[in-house]
Protein backbone atom coordinates (compact mmCIF):
# COMPACT_ATOMS: atom_id res chain seq x y z
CA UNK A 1 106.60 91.25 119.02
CA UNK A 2 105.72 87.79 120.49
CA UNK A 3 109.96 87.76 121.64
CA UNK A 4 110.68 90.88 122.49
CA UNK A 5 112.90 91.18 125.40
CA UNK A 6 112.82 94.90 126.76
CA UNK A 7 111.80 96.30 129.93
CA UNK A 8 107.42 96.21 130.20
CA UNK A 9 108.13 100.00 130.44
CA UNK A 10 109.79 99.82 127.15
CA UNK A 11 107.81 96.96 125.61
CA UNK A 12 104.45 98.92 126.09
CA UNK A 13 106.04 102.21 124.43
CA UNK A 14 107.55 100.33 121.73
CA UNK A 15 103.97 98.42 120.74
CA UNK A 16 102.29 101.53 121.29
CA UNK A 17 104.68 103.18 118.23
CA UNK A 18 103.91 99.84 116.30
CA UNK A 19 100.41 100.08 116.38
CA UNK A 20 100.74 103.66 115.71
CA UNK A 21 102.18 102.78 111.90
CA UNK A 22 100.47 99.61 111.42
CA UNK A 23 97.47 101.84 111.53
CA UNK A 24 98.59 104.04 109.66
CA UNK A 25 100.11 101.07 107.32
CA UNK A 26 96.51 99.76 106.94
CA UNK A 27 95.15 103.39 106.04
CA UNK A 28 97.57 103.58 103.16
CA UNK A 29 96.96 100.16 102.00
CA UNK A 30 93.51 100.92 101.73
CA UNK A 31 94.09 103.90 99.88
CA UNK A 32 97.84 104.55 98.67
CA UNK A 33 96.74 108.46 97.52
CA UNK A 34 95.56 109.26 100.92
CA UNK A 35 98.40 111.46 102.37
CA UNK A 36 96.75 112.16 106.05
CA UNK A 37 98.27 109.60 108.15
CA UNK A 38 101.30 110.89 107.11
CA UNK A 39 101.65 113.03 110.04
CA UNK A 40 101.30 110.24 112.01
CA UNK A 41 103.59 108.27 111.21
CA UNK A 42 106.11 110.87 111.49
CA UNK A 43 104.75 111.28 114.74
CA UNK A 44 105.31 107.73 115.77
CA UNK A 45 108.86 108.10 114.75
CA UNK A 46 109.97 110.53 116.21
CA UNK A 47 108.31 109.01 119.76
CA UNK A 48 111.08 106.44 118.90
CA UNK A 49 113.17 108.90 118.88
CA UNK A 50 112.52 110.62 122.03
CA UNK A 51 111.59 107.06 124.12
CA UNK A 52 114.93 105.01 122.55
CA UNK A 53 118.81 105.56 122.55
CA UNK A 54 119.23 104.06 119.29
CA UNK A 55 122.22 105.44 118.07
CA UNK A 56 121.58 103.79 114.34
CA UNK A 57 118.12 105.33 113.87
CA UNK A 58 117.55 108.06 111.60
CA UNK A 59 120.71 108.07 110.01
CA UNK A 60 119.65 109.83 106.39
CA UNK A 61 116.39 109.80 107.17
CA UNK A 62 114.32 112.83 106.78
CA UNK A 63 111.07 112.93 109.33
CA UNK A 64 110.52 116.82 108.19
């Protein structure tokens, strides 16, 4: 994060979807059988989706 090199427009969305799953990240560390964040983490990937023409992302993965 420290070296990334995008646009601040960019660079903002693109922590904002980071902090987004290490949230989420922490929640399931805390408690791996806790299925609720989930949802958001789905959530946060497919705002990388929407926000970033990343022709490699996705490809086999299921977000549904």
């Amino acid at each position: 994060i420290a070296n990334c090199k995008l646009e601040p427009e960019a660079d903002m969305a693109l922590h904002m979807i980071i902090a987004k799953l290490s949230l989420a990240a922490q929640a399931v560390k805390a408690d791996p059988d806790d299925r609720s964040t989930i949802p958001a983490m789905r959530e946060a990937l497919r705002d990388y989706e929407r926000q970033f023409d990343d022709p490699g992302f996705n490809q086999g993965a299921r977000l549904d």
